[in-house]
PDB file of N, CA and C in Angstrom:
ATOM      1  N   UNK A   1      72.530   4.920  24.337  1.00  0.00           N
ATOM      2  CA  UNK A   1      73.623   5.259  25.214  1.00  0.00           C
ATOM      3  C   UNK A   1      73.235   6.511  25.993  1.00  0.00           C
ATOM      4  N   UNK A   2      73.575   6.435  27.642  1.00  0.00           N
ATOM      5  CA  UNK A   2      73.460   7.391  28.123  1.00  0.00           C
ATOM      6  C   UNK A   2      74.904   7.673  29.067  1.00  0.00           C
ATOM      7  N   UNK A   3      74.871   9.217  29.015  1.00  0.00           N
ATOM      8  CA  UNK A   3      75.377   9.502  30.171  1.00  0.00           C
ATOM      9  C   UNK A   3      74.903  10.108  31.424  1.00  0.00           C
ATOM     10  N   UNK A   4      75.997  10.031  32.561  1.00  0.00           N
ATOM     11  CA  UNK A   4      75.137  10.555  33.785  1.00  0.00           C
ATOM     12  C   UNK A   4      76.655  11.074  34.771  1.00  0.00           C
ATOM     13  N   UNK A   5      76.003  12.245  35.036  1.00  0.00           N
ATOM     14  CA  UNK A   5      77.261  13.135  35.750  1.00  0.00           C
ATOM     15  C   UNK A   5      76.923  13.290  37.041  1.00  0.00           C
ATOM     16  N   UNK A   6      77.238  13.128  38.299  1.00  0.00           N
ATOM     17  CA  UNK A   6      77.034  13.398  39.873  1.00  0.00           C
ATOM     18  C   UNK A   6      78.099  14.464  40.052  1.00  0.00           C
ATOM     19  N   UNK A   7      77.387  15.421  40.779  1.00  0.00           N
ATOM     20  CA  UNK A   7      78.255  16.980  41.457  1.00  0.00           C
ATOM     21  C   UNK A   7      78.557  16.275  42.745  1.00  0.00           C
ATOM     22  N   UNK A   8      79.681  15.898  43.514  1.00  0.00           N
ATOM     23  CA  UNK A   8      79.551  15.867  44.554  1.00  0.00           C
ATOM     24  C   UNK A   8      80.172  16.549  45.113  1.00  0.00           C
ATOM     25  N   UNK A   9      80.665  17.486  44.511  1.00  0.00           N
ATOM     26  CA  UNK A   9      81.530  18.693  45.319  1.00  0.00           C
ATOM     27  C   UNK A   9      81.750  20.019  44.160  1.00  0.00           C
ATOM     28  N   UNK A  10      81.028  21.254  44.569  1.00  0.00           N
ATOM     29  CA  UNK A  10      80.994  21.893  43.890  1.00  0.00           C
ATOM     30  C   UNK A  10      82.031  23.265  44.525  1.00  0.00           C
ATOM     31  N   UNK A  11      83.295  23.467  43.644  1.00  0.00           N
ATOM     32  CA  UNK A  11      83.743  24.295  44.106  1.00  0.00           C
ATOM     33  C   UNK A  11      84.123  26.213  43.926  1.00  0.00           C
ATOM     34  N   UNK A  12      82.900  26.071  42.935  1.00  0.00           N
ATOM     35  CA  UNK A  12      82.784  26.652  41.614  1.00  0.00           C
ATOM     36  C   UNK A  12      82.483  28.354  42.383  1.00  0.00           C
ATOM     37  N   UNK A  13      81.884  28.255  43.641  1.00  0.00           N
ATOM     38  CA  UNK A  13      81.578  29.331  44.195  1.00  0.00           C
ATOM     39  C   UNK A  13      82.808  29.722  45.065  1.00  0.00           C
ATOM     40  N   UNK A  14      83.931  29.303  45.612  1.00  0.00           N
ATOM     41  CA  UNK A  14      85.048  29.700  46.089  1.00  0.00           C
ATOM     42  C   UNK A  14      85.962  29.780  45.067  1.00  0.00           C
ATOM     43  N   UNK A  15      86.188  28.896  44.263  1.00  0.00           N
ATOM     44  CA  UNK A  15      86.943  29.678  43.236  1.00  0.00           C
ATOM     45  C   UNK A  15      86.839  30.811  42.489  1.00  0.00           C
ATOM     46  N   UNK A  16      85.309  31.293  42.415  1.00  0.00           N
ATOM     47  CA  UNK A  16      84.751  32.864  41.805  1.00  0.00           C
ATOM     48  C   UNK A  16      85.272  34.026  42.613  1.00  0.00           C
ATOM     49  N   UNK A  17      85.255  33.345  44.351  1.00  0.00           N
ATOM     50  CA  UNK A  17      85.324  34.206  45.061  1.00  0.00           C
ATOM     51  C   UNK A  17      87.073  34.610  45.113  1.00  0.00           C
ATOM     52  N   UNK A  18      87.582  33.902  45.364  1.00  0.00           N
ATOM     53  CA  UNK A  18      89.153  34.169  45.556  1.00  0.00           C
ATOM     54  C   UNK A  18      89.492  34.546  43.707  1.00  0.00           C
ATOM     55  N   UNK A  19      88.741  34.699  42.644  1.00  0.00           N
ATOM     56  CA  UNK A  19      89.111  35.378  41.406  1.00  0.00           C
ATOM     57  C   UNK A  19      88.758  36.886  41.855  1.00  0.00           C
ATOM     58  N   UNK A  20      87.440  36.690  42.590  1.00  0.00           N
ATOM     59  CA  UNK A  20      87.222  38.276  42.515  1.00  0.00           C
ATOM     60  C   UNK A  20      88.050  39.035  43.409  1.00  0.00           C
ATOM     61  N   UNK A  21      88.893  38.576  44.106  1.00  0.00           N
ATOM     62  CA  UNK A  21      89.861  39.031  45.203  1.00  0.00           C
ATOM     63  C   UNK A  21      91.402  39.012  44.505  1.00  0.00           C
ATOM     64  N   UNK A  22      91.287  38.241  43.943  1.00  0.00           N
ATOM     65  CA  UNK A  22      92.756  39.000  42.930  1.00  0.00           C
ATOM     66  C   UNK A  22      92.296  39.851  42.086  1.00  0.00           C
ATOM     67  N   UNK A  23      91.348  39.977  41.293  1.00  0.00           N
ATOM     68  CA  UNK A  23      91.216  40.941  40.507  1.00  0.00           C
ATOM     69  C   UNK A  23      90.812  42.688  41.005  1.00  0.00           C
ATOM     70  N   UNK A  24      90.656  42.384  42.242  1.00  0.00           N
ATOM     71  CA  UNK A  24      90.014  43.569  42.935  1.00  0.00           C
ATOM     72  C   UNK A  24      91.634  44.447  43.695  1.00  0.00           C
ATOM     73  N   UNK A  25      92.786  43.467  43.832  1.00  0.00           N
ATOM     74  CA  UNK A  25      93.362  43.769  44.071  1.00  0.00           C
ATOM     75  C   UNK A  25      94.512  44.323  42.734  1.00  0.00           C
ATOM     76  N   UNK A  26      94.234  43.776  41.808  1.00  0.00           N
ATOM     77  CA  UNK A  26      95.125  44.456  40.700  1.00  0.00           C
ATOM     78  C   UNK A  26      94.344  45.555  40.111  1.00  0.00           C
ATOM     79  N   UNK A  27      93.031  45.579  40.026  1.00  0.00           N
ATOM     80  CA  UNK A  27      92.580  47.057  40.224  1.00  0.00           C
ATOM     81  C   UNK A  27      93.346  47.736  41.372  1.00  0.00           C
ATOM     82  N   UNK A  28      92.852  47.817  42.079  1.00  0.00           N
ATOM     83  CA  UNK A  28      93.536  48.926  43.472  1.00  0.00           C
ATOM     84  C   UNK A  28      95.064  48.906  42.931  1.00  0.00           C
ATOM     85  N   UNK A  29      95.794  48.318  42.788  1.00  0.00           N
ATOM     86  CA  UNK A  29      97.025  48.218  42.620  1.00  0.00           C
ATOM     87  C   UNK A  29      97.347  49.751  41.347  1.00  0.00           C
ATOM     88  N   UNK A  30      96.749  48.943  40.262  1.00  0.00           N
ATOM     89  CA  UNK A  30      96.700  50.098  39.467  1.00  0.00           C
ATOM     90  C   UNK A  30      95.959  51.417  39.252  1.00  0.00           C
ATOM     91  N   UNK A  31      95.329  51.704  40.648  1.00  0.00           N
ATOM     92  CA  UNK A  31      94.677  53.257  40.810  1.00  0.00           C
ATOM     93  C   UNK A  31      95.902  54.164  41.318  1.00  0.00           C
ATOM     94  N   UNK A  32      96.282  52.962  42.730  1.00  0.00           N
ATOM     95  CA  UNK A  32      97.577  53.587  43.224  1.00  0.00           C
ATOM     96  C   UNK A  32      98.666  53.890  42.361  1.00  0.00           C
ATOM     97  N   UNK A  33      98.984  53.147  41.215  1.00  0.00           N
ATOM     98  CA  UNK A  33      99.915  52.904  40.381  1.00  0.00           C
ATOM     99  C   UNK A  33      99.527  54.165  39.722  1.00  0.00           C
ATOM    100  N   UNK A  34      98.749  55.284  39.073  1.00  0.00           N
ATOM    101  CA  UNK A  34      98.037  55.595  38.274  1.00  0.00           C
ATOM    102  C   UNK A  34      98.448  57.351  38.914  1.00  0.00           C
ATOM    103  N   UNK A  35      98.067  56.847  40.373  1.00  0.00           N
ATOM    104  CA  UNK A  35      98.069  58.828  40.902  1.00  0.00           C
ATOM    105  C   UNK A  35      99.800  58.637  41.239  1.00  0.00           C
ATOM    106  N   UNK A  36     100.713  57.520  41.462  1.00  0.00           N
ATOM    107  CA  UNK A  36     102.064  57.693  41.734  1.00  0.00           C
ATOM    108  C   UNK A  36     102.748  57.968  40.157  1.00  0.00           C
ATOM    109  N   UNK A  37     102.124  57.715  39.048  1.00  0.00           N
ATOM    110  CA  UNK A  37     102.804  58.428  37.578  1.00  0.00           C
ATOM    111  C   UNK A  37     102.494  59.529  37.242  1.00  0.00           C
ATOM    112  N   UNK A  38     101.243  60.277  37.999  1.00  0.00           N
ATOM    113  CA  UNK A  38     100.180  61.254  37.359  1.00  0.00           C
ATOM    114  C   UNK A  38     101.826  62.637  37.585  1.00  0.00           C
ATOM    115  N   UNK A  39     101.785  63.142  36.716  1.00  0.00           N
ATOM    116  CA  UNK A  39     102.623  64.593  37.036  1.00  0.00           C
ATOM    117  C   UNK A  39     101.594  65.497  36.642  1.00  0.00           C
ATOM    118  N   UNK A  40     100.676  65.911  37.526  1.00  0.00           N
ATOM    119  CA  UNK A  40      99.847  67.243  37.407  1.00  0.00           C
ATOM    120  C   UNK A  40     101.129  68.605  37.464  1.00  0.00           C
ATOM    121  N   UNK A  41     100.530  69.900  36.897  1.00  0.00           N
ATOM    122  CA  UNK A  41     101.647  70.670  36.789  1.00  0.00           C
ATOM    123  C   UNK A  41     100.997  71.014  38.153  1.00  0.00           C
ATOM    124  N   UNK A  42     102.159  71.791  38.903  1.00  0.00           N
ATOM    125  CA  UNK A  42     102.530  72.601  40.087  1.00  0.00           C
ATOM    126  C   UNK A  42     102.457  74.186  39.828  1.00  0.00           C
ATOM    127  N   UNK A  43     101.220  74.679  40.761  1.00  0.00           N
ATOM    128  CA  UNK A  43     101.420  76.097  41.028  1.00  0.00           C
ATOM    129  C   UNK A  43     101.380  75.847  42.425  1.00  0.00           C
ATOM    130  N   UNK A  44     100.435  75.498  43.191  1.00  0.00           N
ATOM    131  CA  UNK A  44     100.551  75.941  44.098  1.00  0.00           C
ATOM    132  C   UNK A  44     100.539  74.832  45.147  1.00  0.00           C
ATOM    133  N   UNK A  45     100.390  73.583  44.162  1.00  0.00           N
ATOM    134  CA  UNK A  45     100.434  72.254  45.164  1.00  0.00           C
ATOM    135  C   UNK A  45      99.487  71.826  45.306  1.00  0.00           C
ATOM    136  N   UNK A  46      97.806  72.251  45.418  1.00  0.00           N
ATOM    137  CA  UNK A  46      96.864  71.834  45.698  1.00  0.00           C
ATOM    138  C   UNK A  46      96.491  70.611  44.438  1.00  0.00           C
ATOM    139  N   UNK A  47      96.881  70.723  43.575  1.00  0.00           N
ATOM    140  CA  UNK A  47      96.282  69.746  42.800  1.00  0.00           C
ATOM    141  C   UNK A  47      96.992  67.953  42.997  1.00  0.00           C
ATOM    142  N   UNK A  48      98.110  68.718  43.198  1.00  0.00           N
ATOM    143  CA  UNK A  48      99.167  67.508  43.032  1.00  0.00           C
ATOM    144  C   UNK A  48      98.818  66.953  44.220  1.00  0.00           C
ATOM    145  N   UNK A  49      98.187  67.383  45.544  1.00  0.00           N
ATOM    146  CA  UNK A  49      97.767  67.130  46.808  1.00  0.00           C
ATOM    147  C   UNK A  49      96.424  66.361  47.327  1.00  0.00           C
ATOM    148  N   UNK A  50      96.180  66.879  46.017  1.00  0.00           N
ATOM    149  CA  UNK A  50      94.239  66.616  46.073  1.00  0.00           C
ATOM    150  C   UNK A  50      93.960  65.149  45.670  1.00  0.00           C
ATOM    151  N   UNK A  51      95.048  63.952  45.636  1.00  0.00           N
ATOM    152  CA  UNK A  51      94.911  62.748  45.205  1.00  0.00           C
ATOM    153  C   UNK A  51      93.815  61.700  45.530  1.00  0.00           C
ATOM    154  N   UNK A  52      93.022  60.915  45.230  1.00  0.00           N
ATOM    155  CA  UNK A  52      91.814  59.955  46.205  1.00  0.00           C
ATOM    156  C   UNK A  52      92.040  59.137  45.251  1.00  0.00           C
ATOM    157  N   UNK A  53      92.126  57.391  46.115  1.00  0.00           N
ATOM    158  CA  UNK A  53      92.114  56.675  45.609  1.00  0.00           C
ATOM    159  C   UNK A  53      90.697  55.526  46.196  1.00  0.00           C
ATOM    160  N   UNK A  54      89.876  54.969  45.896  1.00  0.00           N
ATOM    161  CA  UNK A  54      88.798  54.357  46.302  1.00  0.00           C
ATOM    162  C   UNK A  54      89.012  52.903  45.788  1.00  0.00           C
ATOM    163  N   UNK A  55      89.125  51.904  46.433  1.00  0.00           N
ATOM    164  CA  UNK A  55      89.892  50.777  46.518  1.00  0.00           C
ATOM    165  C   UNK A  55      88.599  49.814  45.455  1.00  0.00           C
ATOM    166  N   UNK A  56      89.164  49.074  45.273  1.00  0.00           N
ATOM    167  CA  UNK A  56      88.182  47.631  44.376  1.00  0.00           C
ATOM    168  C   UNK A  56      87.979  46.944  45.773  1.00  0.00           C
ATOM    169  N   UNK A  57      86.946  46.372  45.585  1.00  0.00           N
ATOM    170  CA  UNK A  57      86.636  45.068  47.050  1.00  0.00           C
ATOM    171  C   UNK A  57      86.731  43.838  45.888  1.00  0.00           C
ATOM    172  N   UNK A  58      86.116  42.632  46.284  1.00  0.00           N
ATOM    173  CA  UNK A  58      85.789  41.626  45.666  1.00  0.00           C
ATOM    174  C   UNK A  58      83.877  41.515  45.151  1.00  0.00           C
ATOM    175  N   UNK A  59      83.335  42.591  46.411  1.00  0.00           N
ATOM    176  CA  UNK A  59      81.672  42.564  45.261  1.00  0.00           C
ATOM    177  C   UNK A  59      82.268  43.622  44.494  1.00  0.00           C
ATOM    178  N   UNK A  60      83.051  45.015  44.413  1.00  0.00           N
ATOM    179  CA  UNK A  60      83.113  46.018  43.361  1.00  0.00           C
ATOM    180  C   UNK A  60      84.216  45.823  42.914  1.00  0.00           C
ATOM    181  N   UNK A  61      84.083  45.396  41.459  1.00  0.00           N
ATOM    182  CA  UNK A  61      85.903  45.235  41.037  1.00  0.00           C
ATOM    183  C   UNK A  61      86.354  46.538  40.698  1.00  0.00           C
ATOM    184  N   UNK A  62      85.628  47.743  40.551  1.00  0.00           N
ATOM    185  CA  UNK A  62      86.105  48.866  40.527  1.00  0.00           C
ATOM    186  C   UNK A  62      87.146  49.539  41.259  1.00  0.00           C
ATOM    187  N   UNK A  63      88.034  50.101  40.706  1.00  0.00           N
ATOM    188  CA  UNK A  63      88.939  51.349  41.575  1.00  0.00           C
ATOM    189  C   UNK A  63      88.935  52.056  41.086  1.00  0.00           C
ATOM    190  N   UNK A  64      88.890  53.437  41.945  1.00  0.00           N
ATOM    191  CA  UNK A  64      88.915  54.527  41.038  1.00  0.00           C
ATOM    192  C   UNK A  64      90.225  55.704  41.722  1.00  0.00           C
ATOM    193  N   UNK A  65      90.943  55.875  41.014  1.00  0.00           N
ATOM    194  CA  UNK A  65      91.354  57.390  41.002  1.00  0.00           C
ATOM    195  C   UNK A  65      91.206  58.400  40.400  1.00  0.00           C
ATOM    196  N   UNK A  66      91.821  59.337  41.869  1.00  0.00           N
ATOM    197  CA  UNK A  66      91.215  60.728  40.828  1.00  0.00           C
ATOM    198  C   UNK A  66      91.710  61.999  41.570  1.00  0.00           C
ATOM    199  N   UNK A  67      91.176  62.583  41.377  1.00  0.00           N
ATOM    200  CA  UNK A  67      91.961  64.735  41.794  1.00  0.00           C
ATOM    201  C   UNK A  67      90.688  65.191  42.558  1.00  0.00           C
ATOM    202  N   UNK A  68      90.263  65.818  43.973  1.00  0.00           N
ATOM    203  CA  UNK A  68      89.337  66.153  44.347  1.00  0.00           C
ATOM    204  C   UNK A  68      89.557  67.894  43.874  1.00  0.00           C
ATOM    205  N   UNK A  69      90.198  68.341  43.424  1.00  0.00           N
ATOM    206  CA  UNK A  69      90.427  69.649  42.914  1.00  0.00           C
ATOM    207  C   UNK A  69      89.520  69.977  41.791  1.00  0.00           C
ATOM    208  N   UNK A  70      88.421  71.158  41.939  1.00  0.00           N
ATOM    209  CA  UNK A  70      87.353  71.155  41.396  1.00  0.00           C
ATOM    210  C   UNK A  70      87.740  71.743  40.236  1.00  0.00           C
ATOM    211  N   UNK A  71      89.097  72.032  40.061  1.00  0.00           N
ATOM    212  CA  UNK A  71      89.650  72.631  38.989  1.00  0.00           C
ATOM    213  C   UNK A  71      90.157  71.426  37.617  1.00  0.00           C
ATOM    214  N   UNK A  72      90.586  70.117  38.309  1.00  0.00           N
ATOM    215  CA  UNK A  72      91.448  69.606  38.276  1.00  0.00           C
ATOM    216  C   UNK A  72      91.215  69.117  36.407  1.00  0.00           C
ATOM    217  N   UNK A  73      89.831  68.776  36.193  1.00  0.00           N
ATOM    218  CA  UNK A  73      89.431  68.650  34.849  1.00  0.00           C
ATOM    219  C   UNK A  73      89.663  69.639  33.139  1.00  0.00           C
ATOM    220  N   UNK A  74      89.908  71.146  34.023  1.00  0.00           N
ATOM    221  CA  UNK A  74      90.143  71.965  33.173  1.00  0.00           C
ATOM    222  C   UNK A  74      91.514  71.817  32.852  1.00  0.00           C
ATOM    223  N   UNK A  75      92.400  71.440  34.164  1.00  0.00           N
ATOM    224  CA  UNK A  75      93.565  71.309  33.851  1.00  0.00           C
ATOM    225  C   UNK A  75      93.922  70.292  32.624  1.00  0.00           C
ATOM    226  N   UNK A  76      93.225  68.948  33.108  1.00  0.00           N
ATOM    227  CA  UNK A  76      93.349  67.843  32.252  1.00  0.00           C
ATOM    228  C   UNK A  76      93.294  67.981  30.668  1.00  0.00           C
ATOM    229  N   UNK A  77      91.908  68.852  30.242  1.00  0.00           N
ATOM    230  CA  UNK A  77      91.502  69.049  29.212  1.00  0.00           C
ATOM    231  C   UNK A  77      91.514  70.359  28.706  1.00  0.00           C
ATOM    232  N   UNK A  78      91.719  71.464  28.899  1.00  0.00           N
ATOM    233  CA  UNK A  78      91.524  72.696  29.031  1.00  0.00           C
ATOM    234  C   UNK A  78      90.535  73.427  28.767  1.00  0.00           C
ATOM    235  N   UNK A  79      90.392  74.399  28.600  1.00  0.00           N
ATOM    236  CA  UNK A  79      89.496  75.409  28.393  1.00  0.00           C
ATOM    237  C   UNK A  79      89.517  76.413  27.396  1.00  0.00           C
ATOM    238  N   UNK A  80      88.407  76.920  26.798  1.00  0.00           N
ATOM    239  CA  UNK A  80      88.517  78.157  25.482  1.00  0.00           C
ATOM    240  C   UNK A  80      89.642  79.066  26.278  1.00  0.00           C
ATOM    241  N   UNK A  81      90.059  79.290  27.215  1.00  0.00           N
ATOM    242  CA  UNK A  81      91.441  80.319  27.317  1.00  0.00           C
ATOM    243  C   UNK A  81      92.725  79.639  27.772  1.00  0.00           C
ATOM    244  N   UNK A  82      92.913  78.233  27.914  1.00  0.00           N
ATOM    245  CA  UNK A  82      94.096  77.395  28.808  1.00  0.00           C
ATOM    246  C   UNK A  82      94.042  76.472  27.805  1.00  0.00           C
ATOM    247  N   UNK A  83      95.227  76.083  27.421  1.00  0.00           N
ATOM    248  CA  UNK A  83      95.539  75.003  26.960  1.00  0.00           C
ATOM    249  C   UNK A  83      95.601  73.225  27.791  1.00  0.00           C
ATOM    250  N   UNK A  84      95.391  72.533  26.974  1.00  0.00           N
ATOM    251  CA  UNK A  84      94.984  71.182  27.985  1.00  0.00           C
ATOM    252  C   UNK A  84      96.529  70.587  28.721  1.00  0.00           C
ATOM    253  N   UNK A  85      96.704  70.254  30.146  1.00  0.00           N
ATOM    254  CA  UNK A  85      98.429  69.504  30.184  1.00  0.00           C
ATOM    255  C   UNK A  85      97.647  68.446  30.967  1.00  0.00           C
ATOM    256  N   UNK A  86      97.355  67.418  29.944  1.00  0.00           N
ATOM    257  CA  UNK A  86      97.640  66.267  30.507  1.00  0.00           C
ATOM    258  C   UNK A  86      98.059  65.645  31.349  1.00  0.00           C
ATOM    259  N   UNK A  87      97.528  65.153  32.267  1.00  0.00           N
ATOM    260  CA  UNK A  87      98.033  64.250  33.549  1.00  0.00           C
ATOM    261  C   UNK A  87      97.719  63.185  33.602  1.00  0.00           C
ATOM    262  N   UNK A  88      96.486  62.923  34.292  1.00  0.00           N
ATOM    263  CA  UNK A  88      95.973  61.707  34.426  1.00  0.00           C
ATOM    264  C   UNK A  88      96.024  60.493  33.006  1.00  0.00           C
ATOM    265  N   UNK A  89      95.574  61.226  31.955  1.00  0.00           N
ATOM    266  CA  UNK A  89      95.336  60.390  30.820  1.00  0.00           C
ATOM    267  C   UNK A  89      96.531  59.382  30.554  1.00  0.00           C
ATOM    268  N   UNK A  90      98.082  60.529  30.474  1.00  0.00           N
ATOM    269  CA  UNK A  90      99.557  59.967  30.577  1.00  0.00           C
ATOM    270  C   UNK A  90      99.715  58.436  31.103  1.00  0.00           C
ATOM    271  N   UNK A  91      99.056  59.081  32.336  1.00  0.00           N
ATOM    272  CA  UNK A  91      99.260  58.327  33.316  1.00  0.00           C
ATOM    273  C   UNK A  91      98.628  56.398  33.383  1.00  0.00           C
ATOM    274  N   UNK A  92      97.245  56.908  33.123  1.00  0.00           N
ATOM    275  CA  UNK A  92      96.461  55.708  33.089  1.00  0.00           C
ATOM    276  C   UNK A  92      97.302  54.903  31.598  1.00  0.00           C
ATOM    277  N   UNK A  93      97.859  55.807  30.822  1.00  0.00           N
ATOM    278  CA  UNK A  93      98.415  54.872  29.364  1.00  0.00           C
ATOM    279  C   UNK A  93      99.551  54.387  30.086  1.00  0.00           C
ATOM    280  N   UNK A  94     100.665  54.716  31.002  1.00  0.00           N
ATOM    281  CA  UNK A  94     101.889  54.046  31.258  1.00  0.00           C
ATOM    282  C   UNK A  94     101.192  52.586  32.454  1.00  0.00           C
ATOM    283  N   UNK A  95     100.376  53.140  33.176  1.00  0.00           N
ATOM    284  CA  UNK A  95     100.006  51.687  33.782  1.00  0.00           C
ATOM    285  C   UNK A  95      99.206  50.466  33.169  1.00  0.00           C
ATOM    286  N   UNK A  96      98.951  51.058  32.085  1.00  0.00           N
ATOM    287  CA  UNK A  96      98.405  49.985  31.483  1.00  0.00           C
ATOM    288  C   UNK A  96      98.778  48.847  30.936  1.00  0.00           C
ATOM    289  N   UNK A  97      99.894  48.532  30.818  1.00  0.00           N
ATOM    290  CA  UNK A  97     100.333  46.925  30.186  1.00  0.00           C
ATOM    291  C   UNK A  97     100.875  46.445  31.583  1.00  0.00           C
ATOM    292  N   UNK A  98     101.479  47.170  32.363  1.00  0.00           N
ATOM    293  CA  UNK A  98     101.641  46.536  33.748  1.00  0.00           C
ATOM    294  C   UNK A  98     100.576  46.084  34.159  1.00  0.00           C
ATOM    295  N   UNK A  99      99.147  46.865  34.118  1.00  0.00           N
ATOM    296  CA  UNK A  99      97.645  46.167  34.236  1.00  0.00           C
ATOM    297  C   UNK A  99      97.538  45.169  33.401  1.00  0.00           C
ATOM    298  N   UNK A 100      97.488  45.068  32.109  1.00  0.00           N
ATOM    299  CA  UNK A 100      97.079  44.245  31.411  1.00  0.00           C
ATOM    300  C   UNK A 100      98.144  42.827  32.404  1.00  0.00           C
ATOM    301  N   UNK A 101      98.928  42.966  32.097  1.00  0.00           N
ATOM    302  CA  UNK A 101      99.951  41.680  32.214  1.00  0.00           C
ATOM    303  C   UNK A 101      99.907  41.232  33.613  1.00  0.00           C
ATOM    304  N   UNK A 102      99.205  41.865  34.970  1.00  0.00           N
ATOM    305  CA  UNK A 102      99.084  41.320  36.298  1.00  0.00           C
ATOM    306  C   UNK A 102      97.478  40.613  36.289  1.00  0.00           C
ATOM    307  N   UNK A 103      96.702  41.561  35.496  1.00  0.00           N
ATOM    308  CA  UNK A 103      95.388  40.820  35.327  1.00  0.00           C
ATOM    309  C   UNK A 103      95.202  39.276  34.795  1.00  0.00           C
ATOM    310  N   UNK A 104      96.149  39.325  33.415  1.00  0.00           N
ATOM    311  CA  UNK A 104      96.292  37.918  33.156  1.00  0.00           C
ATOM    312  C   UNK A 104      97.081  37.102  34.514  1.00  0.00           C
ATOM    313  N   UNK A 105      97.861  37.309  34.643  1.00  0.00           N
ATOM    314  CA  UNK A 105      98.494  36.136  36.013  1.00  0.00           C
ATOM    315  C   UNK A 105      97.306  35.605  36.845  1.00  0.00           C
ATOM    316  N   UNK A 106      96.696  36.867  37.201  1.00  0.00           N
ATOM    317  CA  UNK A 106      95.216  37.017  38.022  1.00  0.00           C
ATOM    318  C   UNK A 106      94.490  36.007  37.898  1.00  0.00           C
ATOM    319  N   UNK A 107      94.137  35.624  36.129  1.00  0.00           N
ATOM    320  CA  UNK A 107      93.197  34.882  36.124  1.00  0.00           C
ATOM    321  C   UNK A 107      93.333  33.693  35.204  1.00  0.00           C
ATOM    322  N   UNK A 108      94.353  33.844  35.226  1.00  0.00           N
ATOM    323  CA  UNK A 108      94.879  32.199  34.781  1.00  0.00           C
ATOM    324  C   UNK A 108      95.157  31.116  35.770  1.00  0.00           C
ATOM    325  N   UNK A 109      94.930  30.050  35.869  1.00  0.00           N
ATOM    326  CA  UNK A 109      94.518  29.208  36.756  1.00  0.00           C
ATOM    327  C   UNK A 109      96.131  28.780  36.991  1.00  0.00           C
TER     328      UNK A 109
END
């Protein structure tokens, strides 16, 4: 007994492509999502100001946010004389099941 399979239509490369385009977009979704929860503390505004968000495409599923404030890490974590106030970290934990749960929709057929 044999079998025998014919491809005559392979659609396997547009369907990858329109996955990587939802998923690139629920990244971005949740960078933006990420600096709109962040509560950096306020002295003087620059931090809370200093926001960048760098989008996911469909070749980079990456997004990234973040603080261009060269300070902004000490804040996060602190230092042998400052205590650490948390921002970002908060932040990335409250968007996360909203991530989790848009990613699945994403990629369930």
């Amino acid at each position: 007994m044999s079998v025998s399979i014919a491809v005559t239509r392979n659609d396997l490369p547009k369907i990858a492509s329109a996955l990587a385009g939802k998923v690139a977009a629920v990244n971005t979704k949740a960078a933006f999502d990420c600096i709109a929860q962040a509560r950096p503390p306020v002295d003087t505004g620059n931090l809370k100001n200093a926001t960048t968000v760098t989008a996911a495409t469909a070749g980079d599923l990456t997004a990234i946010a973040g603080w261009n404030a060269e300070y902004a890490p000490h804040v996060e974590y602190g230092t042998s004389r400052m205590a650490a106030q948390p921002f970002a970290r908060p932040a990335s934990e409250a968007v996360k099941p909203g991530w989790i749960a848009a990613m699945k929709q994403a990629v369930t057929p």
